[in-house]
Protein backbone atom coordinates (compact mmCIF):
# COMPACT_ATOMS: atom_id res chain seq x y z
CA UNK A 1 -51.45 9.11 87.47
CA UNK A 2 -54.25 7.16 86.90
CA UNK A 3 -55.36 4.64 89.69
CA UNK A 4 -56.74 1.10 89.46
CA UNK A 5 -57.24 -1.63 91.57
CA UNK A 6 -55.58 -1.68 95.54
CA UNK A 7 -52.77 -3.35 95.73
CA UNK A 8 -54.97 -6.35 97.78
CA UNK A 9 -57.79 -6.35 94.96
CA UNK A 10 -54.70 -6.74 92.59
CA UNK A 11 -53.28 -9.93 94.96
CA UNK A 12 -57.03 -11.16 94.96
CA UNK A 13 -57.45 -11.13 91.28
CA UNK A 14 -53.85 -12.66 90.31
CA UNK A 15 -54.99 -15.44 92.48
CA UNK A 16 -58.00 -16.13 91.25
CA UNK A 17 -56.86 -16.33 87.66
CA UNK A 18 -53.77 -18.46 88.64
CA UNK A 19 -56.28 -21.23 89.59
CA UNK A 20 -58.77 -20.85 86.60
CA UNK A 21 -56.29 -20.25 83.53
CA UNK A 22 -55.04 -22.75 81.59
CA UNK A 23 -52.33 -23.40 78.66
CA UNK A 24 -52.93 -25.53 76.02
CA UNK A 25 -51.33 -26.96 72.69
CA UNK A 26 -52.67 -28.01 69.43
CA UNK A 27 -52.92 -28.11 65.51
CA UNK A 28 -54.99 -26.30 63.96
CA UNK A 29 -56.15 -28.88 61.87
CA UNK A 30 -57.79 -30.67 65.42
CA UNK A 31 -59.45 -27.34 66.20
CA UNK A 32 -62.02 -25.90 64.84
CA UNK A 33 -64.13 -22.52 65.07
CA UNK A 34 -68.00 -23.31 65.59
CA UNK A 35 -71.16 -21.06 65.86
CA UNK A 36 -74.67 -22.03 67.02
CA UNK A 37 -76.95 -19.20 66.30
CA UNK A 38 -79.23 -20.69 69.01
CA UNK A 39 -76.84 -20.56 71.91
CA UNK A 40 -74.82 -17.18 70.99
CA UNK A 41 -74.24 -14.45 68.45
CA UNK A 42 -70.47 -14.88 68.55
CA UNK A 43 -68.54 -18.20 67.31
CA UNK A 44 -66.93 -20.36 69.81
CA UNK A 45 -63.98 -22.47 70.08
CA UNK A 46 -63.80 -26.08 70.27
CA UNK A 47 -60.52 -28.59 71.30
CA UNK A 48 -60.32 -32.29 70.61
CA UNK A 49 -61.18 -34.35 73.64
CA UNK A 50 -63.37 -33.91 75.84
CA UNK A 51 -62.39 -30.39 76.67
CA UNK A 52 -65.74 -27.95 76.68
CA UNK A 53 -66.02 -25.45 74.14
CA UNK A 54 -65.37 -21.92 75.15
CA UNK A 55 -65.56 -18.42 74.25
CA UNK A 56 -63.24 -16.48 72.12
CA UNK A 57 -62.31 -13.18 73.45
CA UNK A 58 -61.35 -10.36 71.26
CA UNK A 59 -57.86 -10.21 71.89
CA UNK A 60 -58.18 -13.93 70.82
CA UNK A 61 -60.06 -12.85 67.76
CA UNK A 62 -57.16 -10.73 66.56
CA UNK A 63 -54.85 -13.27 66.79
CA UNK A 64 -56.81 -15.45 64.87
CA UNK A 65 -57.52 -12.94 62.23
CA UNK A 66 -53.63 -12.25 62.14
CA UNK A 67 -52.82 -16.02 62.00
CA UNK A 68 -55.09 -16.76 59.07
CA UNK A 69 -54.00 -13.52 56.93
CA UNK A 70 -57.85 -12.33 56.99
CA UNK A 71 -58.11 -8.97 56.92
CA UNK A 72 -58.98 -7.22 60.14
CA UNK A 73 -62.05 -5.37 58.51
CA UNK A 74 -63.21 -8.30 56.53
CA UNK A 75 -62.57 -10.53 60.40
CA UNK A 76 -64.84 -7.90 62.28
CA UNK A 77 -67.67 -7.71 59.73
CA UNK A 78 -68.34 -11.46 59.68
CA UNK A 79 -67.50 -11.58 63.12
CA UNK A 80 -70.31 -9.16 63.89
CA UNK A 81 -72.84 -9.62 60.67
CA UNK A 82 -72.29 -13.60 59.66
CA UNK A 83 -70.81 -15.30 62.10
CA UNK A 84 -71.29 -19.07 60.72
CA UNK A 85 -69.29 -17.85 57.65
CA UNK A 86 -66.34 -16.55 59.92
CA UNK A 87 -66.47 -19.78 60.98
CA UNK A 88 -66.29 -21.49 57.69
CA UNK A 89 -63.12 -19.20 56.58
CA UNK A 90 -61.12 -19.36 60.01
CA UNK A 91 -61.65 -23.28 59.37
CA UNK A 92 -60.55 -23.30 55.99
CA UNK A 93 -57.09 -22.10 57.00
CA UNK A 94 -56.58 -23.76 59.58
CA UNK A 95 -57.29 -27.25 57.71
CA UNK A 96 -55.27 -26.13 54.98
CA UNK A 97 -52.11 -24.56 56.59
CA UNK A 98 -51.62 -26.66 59.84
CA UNK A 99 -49.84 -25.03 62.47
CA UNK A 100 -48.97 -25.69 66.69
CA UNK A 101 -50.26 -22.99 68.50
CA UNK A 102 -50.80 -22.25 72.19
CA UNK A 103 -54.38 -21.12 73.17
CA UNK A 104 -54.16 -19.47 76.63
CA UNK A 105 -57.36 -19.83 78.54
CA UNK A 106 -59.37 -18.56 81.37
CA UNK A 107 -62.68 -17.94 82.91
CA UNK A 108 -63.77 -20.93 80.11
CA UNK A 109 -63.21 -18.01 77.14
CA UNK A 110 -60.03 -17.98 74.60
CA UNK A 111 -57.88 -14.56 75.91
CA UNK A 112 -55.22 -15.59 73.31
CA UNK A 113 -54.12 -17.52 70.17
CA UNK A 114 -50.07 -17.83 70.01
CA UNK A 115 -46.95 -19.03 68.31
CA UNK A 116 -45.92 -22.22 69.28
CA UNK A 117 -42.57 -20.64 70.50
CA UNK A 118 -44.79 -18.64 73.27
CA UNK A 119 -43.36 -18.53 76.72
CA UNK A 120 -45.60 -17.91 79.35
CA UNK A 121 -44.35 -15.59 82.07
CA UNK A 122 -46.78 -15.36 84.48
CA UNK A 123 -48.19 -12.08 86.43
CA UNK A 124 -48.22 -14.47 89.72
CA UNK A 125 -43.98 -14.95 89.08
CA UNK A 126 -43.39 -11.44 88.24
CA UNK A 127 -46.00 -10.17 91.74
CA UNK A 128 -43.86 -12.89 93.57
CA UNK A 129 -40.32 -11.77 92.30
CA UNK A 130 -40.66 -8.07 93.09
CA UNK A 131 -42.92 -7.15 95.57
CA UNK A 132 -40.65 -7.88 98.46
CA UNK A 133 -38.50 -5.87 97.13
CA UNK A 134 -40.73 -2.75 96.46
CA UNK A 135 -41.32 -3.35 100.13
CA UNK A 136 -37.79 -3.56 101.29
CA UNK A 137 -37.42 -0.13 99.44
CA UNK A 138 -40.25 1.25 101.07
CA UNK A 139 -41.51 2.31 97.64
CA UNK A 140 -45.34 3.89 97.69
CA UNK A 141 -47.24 1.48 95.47
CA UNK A 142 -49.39 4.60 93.65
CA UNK A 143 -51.44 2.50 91.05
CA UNK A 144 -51.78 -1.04 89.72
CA UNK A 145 -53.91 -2.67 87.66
CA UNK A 146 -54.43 -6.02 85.90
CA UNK A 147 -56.45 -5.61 82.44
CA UNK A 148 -57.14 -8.30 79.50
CA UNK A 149 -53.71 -6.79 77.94
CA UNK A 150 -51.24 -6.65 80.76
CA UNK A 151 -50.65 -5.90 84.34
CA UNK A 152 -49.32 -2.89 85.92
CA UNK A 153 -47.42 -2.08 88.81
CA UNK A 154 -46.14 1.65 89.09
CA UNK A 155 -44.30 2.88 92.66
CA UNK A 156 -42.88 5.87 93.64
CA UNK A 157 -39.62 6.69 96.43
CA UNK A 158 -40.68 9.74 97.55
CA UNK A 159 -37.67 10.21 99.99
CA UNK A 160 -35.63 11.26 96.39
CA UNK A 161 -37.05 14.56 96.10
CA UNK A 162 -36.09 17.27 93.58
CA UNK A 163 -38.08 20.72 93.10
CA UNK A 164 -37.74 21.58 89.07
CA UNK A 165 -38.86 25.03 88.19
CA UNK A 166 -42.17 25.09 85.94
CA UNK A 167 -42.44 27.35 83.04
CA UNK A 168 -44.90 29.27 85.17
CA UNK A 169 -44.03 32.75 86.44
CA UNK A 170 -45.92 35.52 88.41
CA UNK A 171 -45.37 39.09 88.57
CA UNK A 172 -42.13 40.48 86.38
CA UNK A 173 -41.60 36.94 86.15
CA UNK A 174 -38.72 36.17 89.13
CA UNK A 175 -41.07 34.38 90.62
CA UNK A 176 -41.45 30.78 89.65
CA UNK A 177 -43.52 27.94 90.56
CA UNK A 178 -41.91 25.12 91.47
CA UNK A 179 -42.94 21.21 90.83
CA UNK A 180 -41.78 18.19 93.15
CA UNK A 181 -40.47 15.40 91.71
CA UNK A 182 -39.56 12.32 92.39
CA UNK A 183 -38.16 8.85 90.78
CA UNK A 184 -40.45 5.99 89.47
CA UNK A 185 -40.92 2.90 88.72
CA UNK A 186 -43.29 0.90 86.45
CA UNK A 187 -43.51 -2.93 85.96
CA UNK A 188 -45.87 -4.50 83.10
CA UNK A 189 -46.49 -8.06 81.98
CA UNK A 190 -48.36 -9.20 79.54
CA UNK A 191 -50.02 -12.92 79.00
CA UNK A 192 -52.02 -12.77 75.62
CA UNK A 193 -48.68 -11.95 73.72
CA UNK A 194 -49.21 -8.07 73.36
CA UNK A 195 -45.58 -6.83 75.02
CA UNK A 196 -42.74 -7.90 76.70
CA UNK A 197 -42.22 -8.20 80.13
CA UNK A 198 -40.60 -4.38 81.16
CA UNK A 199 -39.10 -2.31 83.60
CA UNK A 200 -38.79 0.87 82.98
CA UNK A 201 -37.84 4.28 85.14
CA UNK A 202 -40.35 7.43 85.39
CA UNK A 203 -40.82 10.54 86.81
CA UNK A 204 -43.66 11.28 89.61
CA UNK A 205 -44.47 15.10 89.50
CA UNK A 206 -46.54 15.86 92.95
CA UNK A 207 -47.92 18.70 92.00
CA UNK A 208 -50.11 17.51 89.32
CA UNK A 209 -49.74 13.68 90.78
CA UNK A 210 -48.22 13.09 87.47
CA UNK A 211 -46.31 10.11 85.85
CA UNK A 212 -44.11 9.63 82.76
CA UNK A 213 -42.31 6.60 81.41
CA UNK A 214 -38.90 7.09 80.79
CA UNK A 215 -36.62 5.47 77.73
CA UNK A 216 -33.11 5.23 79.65
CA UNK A 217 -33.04 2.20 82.26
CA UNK A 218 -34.82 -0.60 83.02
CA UNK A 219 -35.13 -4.09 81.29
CA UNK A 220 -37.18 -5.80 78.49
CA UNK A 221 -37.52 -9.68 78.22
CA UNK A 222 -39.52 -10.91 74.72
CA UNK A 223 -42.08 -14.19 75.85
CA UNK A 224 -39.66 -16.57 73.57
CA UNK A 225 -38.47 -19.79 74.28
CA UNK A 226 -38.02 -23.10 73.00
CA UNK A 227 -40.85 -24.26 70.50
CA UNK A 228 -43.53 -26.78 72.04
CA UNK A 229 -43.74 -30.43 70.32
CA UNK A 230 -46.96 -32.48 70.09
CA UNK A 231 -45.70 -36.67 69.92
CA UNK A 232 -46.79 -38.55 66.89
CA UNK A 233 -50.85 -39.33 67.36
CA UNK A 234 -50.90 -36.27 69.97
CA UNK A 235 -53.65 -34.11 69.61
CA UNK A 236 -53.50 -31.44 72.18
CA UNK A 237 -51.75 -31.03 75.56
CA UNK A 238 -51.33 -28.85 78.74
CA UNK A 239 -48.13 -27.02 78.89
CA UNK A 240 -45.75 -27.48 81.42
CA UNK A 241 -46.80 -26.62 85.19
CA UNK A 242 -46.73 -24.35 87.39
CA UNK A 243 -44.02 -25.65 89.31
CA UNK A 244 -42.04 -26.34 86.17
CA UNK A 245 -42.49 -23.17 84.87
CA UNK A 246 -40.81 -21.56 88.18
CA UNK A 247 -38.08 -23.60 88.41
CA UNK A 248 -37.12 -22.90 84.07
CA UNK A 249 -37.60 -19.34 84.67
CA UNK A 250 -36.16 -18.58 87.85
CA UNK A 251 -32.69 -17.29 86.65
CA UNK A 252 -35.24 -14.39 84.97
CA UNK A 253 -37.04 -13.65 87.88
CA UNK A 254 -33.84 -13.06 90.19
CA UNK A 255 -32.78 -10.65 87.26
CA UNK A 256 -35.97 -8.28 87.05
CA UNK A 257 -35.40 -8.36 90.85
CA UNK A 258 -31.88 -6.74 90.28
CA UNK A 259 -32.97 -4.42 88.43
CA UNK A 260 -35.93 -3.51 90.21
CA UNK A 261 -33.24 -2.56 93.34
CA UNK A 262 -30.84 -0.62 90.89
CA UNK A 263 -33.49 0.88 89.14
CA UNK A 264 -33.60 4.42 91.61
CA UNK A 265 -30.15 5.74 90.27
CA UNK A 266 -29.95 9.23 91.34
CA UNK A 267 -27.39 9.92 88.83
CA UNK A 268 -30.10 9.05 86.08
CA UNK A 269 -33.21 11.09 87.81
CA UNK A 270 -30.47 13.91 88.35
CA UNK A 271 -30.44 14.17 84.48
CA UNK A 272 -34.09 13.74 83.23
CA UNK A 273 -35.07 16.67 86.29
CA UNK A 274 -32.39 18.85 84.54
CA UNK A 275 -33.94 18.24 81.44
CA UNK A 276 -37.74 18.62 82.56
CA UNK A 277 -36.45 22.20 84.09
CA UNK A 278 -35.35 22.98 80.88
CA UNK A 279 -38.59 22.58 79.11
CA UNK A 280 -40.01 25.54 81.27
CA UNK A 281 -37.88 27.83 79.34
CA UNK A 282 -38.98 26.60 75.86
CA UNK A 283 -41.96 28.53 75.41
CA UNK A 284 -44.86 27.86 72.90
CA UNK A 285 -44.31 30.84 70.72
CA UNK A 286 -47.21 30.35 67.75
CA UNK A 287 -51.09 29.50 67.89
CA UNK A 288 -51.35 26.65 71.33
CA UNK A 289 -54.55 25.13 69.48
CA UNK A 290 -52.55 25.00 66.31
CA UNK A 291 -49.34 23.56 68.18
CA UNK A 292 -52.15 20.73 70.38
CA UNK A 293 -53.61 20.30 67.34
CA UNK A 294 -50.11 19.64 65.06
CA UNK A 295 -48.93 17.10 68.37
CA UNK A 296 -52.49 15.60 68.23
CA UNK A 297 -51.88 14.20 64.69
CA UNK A 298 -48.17 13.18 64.92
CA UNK A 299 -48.55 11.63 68.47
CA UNK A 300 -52.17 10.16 67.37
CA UNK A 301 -54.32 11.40 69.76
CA UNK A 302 -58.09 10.89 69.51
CA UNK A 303 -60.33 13.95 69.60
CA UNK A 304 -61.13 13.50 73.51
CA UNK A 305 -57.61 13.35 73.81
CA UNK A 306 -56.61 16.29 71.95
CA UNK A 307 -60.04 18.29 73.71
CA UNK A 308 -58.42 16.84 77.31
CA UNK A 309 -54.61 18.42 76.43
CA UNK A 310 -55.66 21.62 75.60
CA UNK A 311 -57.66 22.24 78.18
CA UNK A 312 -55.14 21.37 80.81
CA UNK A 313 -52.88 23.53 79.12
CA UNK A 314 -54.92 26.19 79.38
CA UNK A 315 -56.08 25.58 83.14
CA UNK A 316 -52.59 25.05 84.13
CA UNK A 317 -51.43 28.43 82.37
CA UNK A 318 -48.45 27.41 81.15
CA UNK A 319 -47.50 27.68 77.61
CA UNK A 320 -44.48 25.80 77.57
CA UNK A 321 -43.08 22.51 76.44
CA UNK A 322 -43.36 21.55 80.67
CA UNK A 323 -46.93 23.03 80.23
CA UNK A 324 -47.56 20.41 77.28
CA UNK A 325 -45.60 17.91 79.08
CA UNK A 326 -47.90 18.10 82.16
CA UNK A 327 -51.39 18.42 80.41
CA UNK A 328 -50.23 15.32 78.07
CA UNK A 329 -49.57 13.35 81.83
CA UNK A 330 -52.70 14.94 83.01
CA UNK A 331 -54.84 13.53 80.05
CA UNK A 332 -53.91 10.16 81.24
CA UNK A 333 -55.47 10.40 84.07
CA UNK A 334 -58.81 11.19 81.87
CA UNK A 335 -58.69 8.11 79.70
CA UNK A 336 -61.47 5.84 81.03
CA UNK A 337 -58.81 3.23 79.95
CA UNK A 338 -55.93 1.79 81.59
CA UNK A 339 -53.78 0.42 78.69
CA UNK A 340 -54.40 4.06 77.33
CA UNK A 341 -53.72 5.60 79.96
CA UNK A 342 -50.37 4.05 80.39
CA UNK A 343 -49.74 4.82 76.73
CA UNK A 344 -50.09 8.45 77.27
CA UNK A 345 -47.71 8.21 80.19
CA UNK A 346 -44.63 6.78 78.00
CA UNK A 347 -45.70 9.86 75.51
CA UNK A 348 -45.09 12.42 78.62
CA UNK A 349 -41.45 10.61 78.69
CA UNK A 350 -41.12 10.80 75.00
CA UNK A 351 -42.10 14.79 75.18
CA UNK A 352 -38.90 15.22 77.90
CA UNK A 353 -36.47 13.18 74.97
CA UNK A 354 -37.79 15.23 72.18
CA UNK A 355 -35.51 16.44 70.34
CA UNK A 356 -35.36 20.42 70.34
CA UNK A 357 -35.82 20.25 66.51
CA UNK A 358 -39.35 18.74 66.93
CA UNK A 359 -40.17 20.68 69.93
CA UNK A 360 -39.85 24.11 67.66
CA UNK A 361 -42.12 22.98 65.09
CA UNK A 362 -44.86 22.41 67.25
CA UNK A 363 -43.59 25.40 69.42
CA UNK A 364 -44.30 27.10 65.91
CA UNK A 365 -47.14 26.18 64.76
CA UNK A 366 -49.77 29.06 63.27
């Protein structure tokens, strides 16, 4: 599993963007994109009032490229080779297809452009709402993190213990290694409109200090709600605040604290161990490179990626769907990037649901 921040740096830095972020309302047609080639090389976004122009970060970017139907290529090229006429285009549209949409800021820079039906759910809430109860579980906190996509809080109970057999053997092959698992849990939040807000169940292998996302369990709660109104002659607002905001979304709070407690079901890790055991037995039975290089392409993994999995399932000497399983975990905790890293987690739970259909294809592959 790949670490981030303590679970104090995480408190530290929630906190300090609680008090500098910052919500805000408008038409398009009352904002516009500028660019001064003699203050910065990027363009720059500017509100009506007397609110100071700021930054636009790239998640931000996106958005806007989505939101005007420019092309992403076309956005990035003038973003990066003629900035002034990005400017001109992003204007254009937005003067001549007026839309309400929420800019999210903080740290005086853009982090997100979003549909006027956006609602916020804040990474101070969801830290509020369940970390009493991770404590009152005694759960071990193993990683968190808090990036410009989303925030991530992954804990382990290690008093549910179960020891799954690998598919590595020794000697005439009765004797087996062993892996020790145990149940999982990973919270994420996102603020910039990339992902709900999710709970979802996992598997911590202790061997390899391992962690995959599982499907079954958990919740999922989309960031819509009721569309935001500008009066007639309004220009821009503030969204609601902070103590508004708790009080509306309370009732959603008390349930991702629900199903934080009933998310250890024993019955549930029971099954997905009995599975994982299984995969020890389902042996890679063509070329490994050709089978890395066949789940490379259909689970689109870059070339470090791909260079990272076969390796580890080399070192770890175990040419078996658990042996693709656990250098597919492993890789995660090579990606220099969080979000990434994550990603290639949920595909370690999507290699234990594979169906045993797909599994032989790659197990074939020559």
């Amino acid at each position: 599993m790949k670490t981030g921040r303590t679970l104090t740096e995480l408190a530290m830095e929630i906190e300090r963007q609680q008090s500098s972020k910052r919500d805000l309302l408008a038409c398009t047609k009352d904002l516009e994109v500028v660019f001064d080639a003699g203050i910065s090389k990027d363009v720059g976004l500017r509100f009506p009032g007397d609110i100071p122009d700021t930054d636009i970060g790239d998640i931000a970017h996106q958005q806007i490229g989505q939101h005007t139907g420019i092309p992403a290529g076309y956005y990035n090229k003038m973003r990066s080779e003629a900035p002034g006429l990005l400017a001109d285009n992003v204007n254009e549209w937005f003067r001549k297809y007026p839309a309400k949409r929420v800019v999210r800021t903080l740290d005086n820079k853009a982090r997100a452009f979003l549909s006027d039906g956006y609602r916020p759910l804040e990474h101070a809430d969801l830290a509020e709402s369940i970390m009493p109860v991770l404590f009152e579980l005694k759960l071990e906190i193993m990683s968190c993190e808090i990036t410009e996509r989303r925030l991530y809080i992954k804990a382990v109970d290690e008093r549910i213990k179960k020891d799954v057999p690998s598919g590595r053997k020794i000697g005439d092959g009765s004797h087996v290694f062993f892996d020790t698992c145990s149940p999982a849990i990973i919270v994420s939040n996102s603020e910039v409109g990339l992902g709900m807000l999710s709970v979802e169940t996992g598997i911590f292998t202790k061997v390899c200090t391992n962690l995959a996302t599982i499907a079954e369990g958990g919740m999922k709660r989309r960031h819509v709600g009721a569309r935001h109104e500008l009066t007639d002659g309004e220009h821009m607002r503030a969204l609601l605040t902070d103590e508004t905001k708790r009080a509306t979304d309370k009732a959603i709070w008390l349930q991702v604290r629900d199903v934080v407690k009933g998310a250890f079901d024993e019955v549930r890790f029971t099954q997905a161990t009995q599975k994982l055991a299984a995969m020890g037995e389902q042996k890679i039975e063509g070329d490994p490179i050709k089978t890395i290089d066949l789940a490379a392409k259909r689970w689109t993994l870059n070339d470090g990626e791909r260079n990272s999995v076969l390796k580890h399932l080399i070192e770890g000497g175990d040419l078996s769907r658990y042996g693709v399983f656990n250098a597919v975990t492993r890789t995660a905790q090579d990606s220099p990037d969080y979000d990434r890293a994550t990603e290639l987690e949920k595909l370690g739970g999507k290699i234990i649901e594979l169906p045993r259909q797909e599994w032989q294809e790659l197990a074939l592959a020559a």
